[in-house]
Structures are given as C-alpha cells and as structure tokens.
PDB file of N, CA and C in Angstrom:
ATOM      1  N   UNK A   1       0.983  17.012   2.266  1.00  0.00           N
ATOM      2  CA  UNK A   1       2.038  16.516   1.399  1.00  0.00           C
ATOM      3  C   UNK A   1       3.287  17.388   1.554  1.00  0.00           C
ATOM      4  N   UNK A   2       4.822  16.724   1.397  1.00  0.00           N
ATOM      5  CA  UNK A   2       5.984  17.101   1.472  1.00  0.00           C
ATOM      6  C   UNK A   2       6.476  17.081  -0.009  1.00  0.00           C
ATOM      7  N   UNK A   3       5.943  17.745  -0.446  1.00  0.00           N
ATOM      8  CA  UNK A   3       7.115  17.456  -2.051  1.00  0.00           C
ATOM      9  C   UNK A   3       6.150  16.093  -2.331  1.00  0.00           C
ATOM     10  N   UNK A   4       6.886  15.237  -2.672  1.00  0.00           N
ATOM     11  CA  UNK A   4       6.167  13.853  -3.361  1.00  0.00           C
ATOM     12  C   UNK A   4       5.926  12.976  -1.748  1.00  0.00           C
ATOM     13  N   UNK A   5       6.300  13.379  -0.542  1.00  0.00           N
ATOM     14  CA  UNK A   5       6.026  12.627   0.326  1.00  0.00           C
ATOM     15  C   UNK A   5       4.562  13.189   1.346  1.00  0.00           C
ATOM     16  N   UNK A   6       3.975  11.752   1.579  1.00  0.00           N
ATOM     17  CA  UNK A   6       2.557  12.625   3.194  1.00  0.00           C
ATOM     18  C   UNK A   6       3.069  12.176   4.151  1.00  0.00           C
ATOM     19  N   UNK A   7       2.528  13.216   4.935  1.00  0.00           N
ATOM     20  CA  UNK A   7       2.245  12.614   6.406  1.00  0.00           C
ATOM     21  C   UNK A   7       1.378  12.457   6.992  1.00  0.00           C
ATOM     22  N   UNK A   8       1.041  11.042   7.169  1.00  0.00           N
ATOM     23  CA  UNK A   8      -0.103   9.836   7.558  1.00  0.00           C
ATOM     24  C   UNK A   8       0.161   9.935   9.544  1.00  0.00           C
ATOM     25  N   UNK A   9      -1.477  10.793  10.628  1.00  0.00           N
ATOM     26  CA  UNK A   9      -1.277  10.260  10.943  1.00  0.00           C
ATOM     27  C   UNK A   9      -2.609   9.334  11.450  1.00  0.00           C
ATOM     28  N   UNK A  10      -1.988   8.125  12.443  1.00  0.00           N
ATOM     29  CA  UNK A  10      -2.980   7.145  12.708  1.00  0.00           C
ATOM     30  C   UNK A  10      -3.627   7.161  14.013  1.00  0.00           C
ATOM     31  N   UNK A  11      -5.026   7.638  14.132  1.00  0.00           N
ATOM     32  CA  UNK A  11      -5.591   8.110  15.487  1.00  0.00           C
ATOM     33  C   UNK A  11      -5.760   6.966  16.076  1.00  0.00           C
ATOM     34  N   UNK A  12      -5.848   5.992  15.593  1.00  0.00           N
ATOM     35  CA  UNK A  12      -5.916   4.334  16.538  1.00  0.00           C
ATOM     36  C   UNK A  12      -4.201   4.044  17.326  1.00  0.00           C
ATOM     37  N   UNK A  13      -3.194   4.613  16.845  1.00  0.00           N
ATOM     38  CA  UNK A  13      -2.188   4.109  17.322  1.00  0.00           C
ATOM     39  C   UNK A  13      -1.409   5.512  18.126  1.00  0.00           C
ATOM     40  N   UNK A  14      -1.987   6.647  17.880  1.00  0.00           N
ATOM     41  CA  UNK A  14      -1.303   8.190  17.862  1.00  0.00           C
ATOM     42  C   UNK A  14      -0.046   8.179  17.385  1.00  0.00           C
ATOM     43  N   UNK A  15       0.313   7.899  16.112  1.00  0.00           N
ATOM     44  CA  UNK A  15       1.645   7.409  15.778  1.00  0.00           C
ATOM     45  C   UNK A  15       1.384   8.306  13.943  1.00  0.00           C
ATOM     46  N   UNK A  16       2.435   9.072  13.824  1.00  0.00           N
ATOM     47  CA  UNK A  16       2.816   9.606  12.917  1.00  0.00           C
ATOM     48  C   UNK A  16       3.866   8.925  11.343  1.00  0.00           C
ATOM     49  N   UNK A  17       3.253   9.021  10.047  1.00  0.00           N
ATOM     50  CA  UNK A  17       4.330   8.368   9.726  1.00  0.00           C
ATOM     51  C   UNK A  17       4.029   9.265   8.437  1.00  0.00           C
ATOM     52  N   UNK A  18       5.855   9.299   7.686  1.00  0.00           N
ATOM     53  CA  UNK A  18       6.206   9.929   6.629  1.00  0.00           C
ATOM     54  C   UNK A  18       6.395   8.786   5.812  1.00  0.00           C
ATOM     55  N   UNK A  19       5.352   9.123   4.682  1.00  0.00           N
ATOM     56  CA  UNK A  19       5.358   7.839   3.611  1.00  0.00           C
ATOM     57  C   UNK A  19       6.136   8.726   2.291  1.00  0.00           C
ATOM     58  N   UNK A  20       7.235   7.623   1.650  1.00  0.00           N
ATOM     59  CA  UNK A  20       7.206   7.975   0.332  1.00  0.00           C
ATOM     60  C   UNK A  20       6.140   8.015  -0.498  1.00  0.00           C
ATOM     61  N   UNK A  21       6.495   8.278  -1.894  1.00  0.00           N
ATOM     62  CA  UNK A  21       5.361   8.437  -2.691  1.00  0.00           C
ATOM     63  C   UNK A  21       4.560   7.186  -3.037  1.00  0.00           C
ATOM     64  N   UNK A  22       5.235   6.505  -3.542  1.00  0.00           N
ATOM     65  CA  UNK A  22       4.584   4.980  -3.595  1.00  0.00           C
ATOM     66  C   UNK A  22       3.671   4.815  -2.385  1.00  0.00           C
ATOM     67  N   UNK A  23       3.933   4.456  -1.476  1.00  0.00           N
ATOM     68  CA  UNK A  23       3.697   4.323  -0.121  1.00  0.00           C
ATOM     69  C   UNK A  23       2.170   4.887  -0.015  1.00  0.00           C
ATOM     70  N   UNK A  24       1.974   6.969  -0.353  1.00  0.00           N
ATOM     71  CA  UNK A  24       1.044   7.495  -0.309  1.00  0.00           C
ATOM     72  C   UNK A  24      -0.249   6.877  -1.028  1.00  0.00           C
ATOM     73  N   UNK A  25       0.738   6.903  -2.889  1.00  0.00           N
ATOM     74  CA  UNK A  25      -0.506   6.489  -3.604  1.00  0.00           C
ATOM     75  C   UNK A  25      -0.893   5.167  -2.981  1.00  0.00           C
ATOM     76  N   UNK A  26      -0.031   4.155  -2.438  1.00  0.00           N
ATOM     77  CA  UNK A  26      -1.061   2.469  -2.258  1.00  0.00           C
ATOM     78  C   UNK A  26      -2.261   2.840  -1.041  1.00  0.00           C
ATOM     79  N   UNK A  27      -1.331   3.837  -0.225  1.00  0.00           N
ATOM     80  CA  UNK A  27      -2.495   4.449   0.938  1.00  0.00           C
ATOM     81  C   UNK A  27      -3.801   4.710   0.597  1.00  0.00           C
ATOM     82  N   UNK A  28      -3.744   5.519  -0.108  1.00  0.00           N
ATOM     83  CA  UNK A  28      -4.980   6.512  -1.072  1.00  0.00           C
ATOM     84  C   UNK A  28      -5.694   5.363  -1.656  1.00  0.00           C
ATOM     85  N   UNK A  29      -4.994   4.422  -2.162  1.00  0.00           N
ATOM     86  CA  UNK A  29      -5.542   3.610  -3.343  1.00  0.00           C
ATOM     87  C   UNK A  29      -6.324   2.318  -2.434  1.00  0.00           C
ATOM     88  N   UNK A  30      -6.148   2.028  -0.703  1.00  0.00           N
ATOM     89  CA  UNK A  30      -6.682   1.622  -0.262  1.00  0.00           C
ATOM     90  C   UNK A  30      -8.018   1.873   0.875  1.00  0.00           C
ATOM     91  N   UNK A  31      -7.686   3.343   0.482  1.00  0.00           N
ATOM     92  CA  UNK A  31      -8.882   3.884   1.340  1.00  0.00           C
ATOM     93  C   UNK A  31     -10.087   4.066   0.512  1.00  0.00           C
ATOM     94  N   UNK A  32     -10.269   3.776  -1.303  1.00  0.00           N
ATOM     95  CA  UNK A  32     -10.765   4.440  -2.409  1.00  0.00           C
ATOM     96  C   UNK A  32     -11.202   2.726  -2.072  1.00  0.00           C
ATOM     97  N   UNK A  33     -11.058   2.056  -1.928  1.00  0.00           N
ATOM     98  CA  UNK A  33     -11.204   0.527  -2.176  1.00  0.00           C
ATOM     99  C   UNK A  33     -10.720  -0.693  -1.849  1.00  0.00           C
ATOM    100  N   UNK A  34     -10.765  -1.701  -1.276  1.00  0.00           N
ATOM    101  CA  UNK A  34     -10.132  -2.931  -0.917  1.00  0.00           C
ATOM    102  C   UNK A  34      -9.251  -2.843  -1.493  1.00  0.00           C
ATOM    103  N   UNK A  35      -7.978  -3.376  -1.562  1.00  0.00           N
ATOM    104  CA  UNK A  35      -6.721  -3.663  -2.600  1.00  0.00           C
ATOM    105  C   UNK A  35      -6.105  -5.226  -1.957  1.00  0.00           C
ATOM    106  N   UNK A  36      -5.879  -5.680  -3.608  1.00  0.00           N
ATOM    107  CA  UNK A  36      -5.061  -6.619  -3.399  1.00  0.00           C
ATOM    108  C   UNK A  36      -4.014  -6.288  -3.738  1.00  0.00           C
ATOM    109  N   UNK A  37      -2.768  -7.600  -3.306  1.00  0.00           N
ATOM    110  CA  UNK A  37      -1.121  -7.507  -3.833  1.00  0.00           C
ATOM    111  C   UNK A  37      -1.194  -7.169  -5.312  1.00  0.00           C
ATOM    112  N   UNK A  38      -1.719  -8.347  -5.899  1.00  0.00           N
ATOM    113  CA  UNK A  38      -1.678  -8.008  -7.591  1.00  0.00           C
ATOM    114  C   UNK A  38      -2.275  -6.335  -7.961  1.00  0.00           C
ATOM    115  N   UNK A  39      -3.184  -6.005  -7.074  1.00  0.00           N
ATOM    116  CA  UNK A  39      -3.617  -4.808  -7.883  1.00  0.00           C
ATOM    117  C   UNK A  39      -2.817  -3.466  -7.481  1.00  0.00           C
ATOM    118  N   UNK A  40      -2.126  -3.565  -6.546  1.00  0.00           N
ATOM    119  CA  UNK A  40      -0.764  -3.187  -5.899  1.00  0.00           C
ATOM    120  C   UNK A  40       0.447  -2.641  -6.876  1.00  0.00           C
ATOM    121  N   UNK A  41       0.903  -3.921  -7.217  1.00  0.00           N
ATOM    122  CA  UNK A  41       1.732  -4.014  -8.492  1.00  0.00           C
ATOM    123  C   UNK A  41       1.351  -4.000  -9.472  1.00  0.00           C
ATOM    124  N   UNK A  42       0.175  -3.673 -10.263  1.00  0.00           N
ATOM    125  CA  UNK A  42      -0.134  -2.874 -11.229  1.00  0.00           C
ATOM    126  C   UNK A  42      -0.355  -1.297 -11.076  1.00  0.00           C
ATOM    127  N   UNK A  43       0.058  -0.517  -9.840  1.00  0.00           N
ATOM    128  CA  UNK A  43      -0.454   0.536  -9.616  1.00  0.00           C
ATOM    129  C   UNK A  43       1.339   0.871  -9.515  1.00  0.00           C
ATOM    130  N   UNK A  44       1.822  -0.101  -8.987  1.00  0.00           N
ATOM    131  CA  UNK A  44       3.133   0.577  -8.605  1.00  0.00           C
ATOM    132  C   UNK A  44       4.213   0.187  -9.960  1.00  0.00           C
ATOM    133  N   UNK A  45       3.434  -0.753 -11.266  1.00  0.00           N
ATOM    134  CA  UNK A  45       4.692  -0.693 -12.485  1.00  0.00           C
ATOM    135  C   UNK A  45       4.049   0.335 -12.839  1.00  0.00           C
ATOM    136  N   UNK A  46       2.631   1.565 -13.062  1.00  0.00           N
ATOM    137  CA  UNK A  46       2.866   2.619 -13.485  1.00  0.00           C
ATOM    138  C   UNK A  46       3.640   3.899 -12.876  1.00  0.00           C
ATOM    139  N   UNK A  47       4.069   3.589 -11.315  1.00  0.00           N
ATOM    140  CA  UNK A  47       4.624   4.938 -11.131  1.00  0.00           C
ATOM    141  C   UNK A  47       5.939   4.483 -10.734  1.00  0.00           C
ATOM    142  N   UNK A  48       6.438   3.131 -11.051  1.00  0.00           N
ATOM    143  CA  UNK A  48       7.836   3.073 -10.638  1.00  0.00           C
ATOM    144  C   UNK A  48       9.066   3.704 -12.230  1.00  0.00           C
ATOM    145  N   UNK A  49       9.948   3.926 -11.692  1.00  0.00           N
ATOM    146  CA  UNK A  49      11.204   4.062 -12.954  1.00  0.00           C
ATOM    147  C   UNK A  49      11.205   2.500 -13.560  1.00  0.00           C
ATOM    148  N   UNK A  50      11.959   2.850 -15.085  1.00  0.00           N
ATOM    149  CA  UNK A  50      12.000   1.956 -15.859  1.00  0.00           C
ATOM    150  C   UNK A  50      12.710   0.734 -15.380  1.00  0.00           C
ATOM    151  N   UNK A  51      13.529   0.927 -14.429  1.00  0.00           N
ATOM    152  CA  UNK A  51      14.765  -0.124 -14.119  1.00  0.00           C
ATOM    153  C   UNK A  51      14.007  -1.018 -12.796  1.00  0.00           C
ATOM    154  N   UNK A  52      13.211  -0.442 -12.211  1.00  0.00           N
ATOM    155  CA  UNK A  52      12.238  -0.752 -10.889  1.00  0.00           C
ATOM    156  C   UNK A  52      10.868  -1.457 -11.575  1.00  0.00           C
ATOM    157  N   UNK A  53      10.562  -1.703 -12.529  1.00  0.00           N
ATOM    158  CA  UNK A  53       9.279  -2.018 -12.875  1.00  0.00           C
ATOM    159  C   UNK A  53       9.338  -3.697 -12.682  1.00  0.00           C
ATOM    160  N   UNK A  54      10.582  -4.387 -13.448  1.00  0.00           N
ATOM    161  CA  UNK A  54      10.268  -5.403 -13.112  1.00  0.00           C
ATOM    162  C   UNK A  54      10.285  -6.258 -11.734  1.00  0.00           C
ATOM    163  N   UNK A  55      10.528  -5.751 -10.515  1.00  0.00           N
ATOM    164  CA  UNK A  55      10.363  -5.788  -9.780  1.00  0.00           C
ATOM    165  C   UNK A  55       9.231  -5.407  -8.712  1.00  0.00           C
ATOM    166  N   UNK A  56       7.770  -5.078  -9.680  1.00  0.00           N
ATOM    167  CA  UNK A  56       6.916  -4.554  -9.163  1.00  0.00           C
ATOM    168  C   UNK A  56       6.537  -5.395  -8.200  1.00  0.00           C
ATOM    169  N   UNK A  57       6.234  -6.527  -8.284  1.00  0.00           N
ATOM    170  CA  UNK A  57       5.808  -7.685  -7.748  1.00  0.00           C
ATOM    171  C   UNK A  57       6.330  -7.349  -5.665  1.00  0.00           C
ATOM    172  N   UNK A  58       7.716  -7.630  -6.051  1.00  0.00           N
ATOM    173  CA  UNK A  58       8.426  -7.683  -4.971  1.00  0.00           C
ATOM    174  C   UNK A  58       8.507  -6.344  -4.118  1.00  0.00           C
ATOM    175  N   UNK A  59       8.147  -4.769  -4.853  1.00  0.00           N
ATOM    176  CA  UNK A  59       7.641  -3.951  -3.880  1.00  0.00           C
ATOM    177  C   UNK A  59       6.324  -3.620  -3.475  1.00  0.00           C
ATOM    178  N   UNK A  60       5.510  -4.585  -4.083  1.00  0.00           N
ATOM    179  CA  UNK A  60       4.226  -4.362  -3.770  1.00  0.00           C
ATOM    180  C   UNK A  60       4.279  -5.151  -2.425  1.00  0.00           C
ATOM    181  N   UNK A  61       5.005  -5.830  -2.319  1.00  0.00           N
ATOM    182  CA  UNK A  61       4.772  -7.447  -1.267  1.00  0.00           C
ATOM    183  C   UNK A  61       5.241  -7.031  -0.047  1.00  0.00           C
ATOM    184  N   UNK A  62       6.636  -5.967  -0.044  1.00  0.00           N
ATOM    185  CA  UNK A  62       6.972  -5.093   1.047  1.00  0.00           C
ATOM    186  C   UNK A  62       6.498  -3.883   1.315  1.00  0.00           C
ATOM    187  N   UNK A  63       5.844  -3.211   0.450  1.00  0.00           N
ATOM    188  CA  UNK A  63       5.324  -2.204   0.558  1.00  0.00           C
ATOM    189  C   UNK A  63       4.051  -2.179   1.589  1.00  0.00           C
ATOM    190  N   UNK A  64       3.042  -3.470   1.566  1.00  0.00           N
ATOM    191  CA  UNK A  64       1.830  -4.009   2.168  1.00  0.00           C
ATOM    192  C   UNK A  64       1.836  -4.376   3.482  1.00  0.00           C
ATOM    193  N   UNK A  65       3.598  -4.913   3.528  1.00  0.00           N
ATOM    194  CA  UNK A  65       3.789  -5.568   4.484  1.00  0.00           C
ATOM    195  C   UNK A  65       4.767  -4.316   5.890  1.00  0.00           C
ATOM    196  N   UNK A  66       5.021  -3.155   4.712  1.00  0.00           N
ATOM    197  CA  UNK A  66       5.592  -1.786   6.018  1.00  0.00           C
ATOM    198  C   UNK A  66       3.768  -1.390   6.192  1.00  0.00           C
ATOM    199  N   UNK A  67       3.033  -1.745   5.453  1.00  0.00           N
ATOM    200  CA  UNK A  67       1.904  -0.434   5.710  1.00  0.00           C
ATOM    201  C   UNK A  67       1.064  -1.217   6.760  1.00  0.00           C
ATOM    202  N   UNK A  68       1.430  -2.776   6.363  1.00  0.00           N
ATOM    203  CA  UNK A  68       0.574  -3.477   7.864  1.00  0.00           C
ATOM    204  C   UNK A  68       1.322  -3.127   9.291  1.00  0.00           C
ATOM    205  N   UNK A  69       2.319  -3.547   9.076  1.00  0.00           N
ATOM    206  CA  UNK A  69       3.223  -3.194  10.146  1.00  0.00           C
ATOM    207  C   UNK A  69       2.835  -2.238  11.156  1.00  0.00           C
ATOM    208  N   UNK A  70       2.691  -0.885  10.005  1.00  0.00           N
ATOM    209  CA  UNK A  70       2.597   0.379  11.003  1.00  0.00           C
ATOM    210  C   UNK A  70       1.422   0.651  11.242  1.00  0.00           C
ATOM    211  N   UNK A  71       0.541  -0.745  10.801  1.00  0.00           N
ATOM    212  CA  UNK A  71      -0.915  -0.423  11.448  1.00  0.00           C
ATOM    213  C   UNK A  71      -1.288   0.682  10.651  1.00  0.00           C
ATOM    214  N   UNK A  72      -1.103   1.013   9.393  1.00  0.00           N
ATOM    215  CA  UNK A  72      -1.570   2.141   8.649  1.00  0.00           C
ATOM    216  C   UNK A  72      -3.347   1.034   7.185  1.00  0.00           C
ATOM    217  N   UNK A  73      -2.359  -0.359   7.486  1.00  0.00           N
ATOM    218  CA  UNK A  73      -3.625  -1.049   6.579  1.00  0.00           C
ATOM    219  C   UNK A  73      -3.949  -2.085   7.300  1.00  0.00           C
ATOM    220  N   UNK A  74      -5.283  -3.078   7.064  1.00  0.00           N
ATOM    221  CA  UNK A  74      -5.450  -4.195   8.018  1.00  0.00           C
ATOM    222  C   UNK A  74      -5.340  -5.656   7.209  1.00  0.00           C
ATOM    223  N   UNK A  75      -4.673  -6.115   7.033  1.00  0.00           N
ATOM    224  CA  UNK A  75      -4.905  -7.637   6.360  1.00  0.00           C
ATOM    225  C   UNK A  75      -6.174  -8.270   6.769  1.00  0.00           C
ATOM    226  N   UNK A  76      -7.342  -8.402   5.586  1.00  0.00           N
ATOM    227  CA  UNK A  76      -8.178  -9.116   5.679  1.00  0.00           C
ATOM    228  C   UNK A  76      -8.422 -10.586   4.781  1.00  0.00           C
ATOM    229  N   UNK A  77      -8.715 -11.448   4.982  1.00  0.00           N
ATOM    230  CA  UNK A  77      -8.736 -13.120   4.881  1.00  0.00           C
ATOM    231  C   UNK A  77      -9.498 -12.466   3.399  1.00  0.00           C
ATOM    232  N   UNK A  78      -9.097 -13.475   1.997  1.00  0.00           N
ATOM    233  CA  UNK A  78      -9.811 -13.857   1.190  1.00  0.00           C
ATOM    234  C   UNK A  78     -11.536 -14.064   1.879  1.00  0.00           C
ATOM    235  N   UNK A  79     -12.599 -13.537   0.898  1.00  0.00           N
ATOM    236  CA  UNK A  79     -13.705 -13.932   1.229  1.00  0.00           C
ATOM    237  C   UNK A  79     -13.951 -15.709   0.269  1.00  0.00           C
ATOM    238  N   UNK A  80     -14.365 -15.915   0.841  1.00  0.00           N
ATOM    239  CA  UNK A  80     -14.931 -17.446  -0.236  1.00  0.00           C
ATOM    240  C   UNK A  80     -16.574 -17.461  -0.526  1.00  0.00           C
ATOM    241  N   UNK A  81     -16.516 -17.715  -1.770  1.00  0.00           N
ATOM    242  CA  UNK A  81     -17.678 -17.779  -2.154  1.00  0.00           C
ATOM    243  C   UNK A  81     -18.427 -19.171  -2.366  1.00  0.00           C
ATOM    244  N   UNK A  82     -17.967 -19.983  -1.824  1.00  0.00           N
ATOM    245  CA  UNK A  82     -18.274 -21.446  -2.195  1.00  0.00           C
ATOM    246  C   UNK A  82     -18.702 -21.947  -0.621  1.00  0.00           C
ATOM    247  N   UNK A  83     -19.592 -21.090   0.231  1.00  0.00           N
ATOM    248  CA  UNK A  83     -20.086 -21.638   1.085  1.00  0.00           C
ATOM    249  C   UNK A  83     -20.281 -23.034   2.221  1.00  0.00           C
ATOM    250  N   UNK A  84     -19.939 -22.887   3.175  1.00  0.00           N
ATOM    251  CA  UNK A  84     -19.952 -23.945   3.425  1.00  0.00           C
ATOM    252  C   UNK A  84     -20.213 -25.325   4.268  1.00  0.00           C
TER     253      UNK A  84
END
C-alpha cells in the first residue's frame, strides 16, 4: 500500500497497476468472494464522500469495468438455477 493507494501486480498478464482506494477495497472484496455490481455499490456508498454517494451505482459500473479491462477481475455469466 501507498498511502490509501496498492499496487496490484498481475502474474497472468506481468502488468503492474496502481489502484485508488476504491479500486483496492472492490479488489480485496473480490478475492474474499464473488461480487456483484449491486454489491459493489453498496460497498462503495460506504466509502465514497457525501456528494459521490448518489452516484454509487454509476462508479461501481466503471469501476468493474477498469478492473475487467486490466484483466485484474474476470466477468463470469449469471449461474441459473432453473435447469434446463
């Protein structure tokens, strides 16, 4: 850790990356457990500022979508339970 920032790196890609804080905790918070978007943005209206909260939604949605990007998380398909 840098102050409130880590540095993540990724032995599948050899690629280094400096995450803000947000960024870290969704990291952490997906290695502890599957994560969805919604559970995303309940993690990020507790550590965002007051003026940023209602917008949790919309940094959870980019936030998922830098961490796929950099190949730091993997998008996996809804499971279905209704067999078929």
């Amino acid at each position: 850790m840098l102050d409130d920032e880590a540095i993540v790196f990724n032995p599948f890609s050899w690629e280094t990356h400096l995450l803000n804080p947000a960024a870290a905790i969704v990291l952490e918070s997906a290695v502890s457990a599957p994560c969805t978007e919604a559970g995303i943005r309940d993690i990020l209206v507790e550590v965002l500022g007051e003026q940023d909260r209602p917008r949790a939604a919309e940094h959870a949605r980019s936030l998922l979508g830098e961490l796929i990007k950099a190949r730091l998380l993997v998008e996996q398909p809804l499971s279905s339970d209704a067999g078929g």
